[in-house]
Protein backbone atom coordinates (compact mmCIF):
# COMPACT_ATOMS: atom_id res chain seq x y z
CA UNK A 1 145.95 87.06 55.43
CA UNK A 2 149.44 87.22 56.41
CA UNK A 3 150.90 84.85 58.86
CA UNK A 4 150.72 86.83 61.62
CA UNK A 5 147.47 88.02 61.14
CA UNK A 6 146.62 84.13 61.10
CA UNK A 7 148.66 83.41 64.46
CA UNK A 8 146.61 86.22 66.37
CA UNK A 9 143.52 85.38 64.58
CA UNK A 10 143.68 82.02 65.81
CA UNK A 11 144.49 82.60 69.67
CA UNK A 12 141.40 84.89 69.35
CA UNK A 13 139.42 82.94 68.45
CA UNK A 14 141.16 80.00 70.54
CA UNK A 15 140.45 81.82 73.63
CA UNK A 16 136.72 82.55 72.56
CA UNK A 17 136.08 78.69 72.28
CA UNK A 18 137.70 78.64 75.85
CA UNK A 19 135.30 81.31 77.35
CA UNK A 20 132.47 79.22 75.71
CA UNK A 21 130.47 81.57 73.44
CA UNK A 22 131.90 79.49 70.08
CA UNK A 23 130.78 75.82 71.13
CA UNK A 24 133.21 72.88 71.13
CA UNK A 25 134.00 72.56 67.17
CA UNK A 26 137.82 73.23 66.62
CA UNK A 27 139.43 76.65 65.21
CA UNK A 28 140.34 75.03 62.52
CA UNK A 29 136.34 74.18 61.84
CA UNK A 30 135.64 77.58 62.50
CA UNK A 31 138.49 78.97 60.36
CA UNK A 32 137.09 76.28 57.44
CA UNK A 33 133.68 77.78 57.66
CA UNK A 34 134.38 81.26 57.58
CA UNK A 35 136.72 80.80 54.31
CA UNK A 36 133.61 78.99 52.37
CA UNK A 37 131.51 81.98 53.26
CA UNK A 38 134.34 84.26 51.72
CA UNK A 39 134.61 82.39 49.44
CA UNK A 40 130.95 83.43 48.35
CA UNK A 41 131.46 87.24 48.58
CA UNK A 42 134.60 88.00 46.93
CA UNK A 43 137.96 89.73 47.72
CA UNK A 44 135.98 93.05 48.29
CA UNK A 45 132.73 94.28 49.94
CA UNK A 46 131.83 97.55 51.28
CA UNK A 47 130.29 96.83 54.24
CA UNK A 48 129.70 93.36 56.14
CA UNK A 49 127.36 93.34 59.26
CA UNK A 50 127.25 90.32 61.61
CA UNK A 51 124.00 89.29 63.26
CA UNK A 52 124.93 88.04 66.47
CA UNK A 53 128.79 87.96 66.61
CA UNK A 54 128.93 85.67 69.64
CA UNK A 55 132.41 84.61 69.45
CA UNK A 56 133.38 86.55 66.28
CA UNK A 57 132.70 83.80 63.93
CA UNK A 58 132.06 84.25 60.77
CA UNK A 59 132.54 87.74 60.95
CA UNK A 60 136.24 87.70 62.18
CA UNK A 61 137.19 85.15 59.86
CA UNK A 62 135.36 87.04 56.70
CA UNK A 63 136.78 90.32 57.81
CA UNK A 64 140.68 88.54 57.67
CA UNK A 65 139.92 87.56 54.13
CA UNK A 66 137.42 90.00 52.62
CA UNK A 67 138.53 93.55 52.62
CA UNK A 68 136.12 95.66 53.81
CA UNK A 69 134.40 97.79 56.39
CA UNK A 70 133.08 94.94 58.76
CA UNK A 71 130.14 95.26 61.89
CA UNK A 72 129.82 92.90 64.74
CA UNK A 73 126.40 93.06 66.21
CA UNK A 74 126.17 91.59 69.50
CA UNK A 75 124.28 92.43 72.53
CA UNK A 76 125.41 90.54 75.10
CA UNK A 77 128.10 93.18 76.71
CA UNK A 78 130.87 90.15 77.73
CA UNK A 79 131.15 88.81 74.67
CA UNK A 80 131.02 92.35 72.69
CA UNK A 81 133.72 93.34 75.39
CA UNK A 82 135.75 89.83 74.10
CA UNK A 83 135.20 91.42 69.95
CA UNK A 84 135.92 94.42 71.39
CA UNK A 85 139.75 93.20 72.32
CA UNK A 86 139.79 90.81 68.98
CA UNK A 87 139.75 93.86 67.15
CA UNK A 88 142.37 95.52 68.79
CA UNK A 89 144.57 92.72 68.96
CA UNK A 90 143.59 92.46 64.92
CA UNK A 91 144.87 96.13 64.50
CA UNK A 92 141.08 96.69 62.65
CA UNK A 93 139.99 99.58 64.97
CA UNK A 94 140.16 102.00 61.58
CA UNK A 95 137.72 99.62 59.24
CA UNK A 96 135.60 97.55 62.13
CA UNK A 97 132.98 97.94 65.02
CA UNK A 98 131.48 96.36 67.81
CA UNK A 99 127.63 97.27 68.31
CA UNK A 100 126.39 96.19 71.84
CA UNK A 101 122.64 96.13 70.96
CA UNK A 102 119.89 94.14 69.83
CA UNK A 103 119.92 93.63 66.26
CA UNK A 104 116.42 95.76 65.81
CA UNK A 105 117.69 98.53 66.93
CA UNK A 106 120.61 97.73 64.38
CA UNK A 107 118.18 97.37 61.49
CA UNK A 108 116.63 100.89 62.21
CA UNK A 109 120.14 102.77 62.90
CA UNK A 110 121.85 104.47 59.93
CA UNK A 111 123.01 101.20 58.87
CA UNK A 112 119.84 100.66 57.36
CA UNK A 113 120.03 99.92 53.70
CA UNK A 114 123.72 100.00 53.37
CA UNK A 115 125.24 96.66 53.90
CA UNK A 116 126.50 94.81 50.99
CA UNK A 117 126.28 91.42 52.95
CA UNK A 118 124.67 90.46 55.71
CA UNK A 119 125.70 87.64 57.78
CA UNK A 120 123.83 85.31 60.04
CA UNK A 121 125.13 81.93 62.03
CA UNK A 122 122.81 80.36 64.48
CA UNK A 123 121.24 83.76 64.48
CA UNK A 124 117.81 82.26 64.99
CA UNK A 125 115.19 80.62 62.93
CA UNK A 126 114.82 81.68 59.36
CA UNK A 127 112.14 83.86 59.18
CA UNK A 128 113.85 86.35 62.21
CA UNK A 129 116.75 85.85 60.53
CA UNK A 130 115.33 87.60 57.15
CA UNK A 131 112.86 89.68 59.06
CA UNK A 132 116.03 91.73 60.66
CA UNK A 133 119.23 90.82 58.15
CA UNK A 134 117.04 91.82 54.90
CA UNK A 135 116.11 95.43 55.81
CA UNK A 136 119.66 96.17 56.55
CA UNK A 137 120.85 95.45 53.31
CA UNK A 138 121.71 97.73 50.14
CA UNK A 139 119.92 96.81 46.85
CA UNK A 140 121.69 94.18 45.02
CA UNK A 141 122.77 93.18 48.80
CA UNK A 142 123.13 89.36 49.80
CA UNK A 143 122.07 87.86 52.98
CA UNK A 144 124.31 85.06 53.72
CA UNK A 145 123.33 81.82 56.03
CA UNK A 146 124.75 78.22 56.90
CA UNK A 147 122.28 75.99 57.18
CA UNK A 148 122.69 72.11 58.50
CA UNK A 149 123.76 69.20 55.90
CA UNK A 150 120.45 68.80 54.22
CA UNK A 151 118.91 72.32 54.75
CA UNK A 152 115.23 72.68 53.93
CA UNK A 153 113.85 75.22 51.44
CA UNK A 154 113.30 78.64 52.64
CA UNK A 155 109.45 79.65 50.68
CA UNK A 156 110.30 82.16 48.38
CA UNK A 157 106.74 84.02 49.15
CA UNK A 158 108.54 84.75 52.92
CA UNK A 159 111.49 86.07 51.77
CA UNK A 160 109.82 88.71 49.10
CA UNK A 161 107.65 89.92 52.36
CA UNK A 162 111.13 91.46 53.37
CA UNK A 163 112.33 92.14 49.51
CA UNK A 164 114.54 89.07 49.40
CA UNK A 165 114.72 86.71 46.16
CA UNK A 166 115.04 83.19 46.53
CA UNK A 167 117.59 81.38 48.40
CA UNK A 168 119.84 79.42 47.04
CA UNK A 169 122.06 76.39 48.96
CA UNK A 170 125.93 76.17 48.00
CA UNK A 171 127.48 73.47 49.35
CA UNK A 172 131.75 73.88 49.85
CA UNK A 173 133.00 70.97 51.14
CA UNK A 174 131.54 69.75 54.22
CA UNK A 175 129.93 73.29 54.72
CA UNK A 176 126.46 74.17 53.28
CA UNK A 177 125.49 78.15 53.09
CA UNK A 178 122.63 80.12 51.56
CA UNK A 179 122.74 82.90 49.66
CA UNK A 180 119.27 85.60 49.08
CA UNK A 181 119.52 88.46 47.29
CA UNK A 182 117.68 91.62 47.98
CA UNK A 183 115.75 92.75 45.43
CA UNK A 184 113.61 95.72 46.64
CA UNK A 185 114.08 97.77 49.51
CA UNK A 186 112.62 95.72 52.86
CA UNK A 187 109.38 97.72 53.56
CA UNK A 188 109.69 99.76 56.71
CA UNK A 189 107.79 98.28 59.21
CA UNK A 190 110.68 95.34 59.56
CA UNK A 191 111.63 94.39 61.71
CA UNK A 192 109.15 94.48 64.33
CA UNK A 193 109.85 95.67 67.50
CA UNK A 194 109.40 93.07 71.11
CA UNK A 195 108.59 89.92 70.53
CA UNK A 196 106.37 89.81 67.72
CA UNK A 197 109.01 88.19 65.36
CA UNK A 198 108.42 85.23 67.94
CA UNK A 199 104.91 85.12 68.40
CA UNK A 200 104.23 85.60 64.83
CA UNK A 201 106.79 84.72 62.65
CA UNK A 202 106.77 85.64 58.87
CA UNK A 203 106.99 82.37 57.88
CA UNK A 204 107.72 78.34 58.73
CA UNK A 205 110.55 76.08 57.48
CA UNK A 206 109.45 72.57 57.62
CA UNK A 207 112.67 70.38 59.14
């Protein structure tokens, strides 16, 4: 990233944590973060998709320092308005989107089975996170999560319901994220459509 594209990365994402859809942690926390998870990925990826943007993090921050073609999913219209602007501001309008929608409708668009990571932060609990980041992934793609100091395992017999292998904790510094590979295409029927991720979830994580 060159130091401009750091200065105007920063008052984005500055003036996201002042409109209140990135929480109270610092930039520099945020900035931290998102370098651990690019960390994980590499210099190159074809395509990165963003469950939940929110305030652009990590997807903003991956997209600085991974070159590739990166989505933001977010359905809220404000805060895809607010990406919206980042990306401009980024000069990214020729290798990034914004896609004001629920991520279901995401997962059944004709971005199904072509990311090369997925990412998910705060998303929701794990097994709607794998039930709609796992079916748009390519084979060979990785589903990437951060998870709390002392995450708890995900069961392995969830995550192959959705084609995933097991995942696996890395801990960078003071940030902890999880990595699943997918391993077979996610069956078609995920993810469900309404609310039946919430009423009956795939799976429980014991905290």
């Amino acid at each position: 990233m060159t130091p401009s594209g750091d200065a105007v990365l920063r008052r984005v994402l500055e003036r996201h944590r002042t409109l209140g859809s990135l929480g109270r942690a610092p930039v520099d926390a945020h900035l931290q973060q998102g370098a651990a998870i690019a960390g994980l990925i590499g210099p190159r990826a074809d395509t990165v998709v963003d469950l939940g943007s929110g305030g652009g993090v990590p997807g903003l921050v991956v997209g600085a320092l991974v070159s590739c073609r990166l989505v933001l999913v977010e359905r809220r219209a404000r805060r895809a308005d607010a990406l919206e602007l980042a990306l401009t501001e980024l000069g990214w309008r020729d290798r990034a989107e914004v896609r004001t929608e629920d991520v279901t409708e995401t997962a059944r668009s004709e971005l199904r089975g072509t990311a090369d990571v997925v990412l998910a932060r705060s998303f929701g609990p794990p097994a709607t996170v794998v039930e709609h980041g796992a079916p748009l992934l390519a084979p060979g793609g990785r589903l990437l999560v951060t998870g709390p100091p002392a995450p708890p395992p995900w069961p392995a017999d969830g995550l192959a319901l959705v084609g995933l292998g097991p995942l696996r904790w890395h801990r960078i510094d003071e940030h902890v994220v999880g990595v699943a590979t997918l391993v077979e295409r996610s069956p078609e029927r995920f993810p469900r459509r309404g609310d039946r991720p919430r009423r009956s979830p795939l799976f429980d994580v014991e905290r």
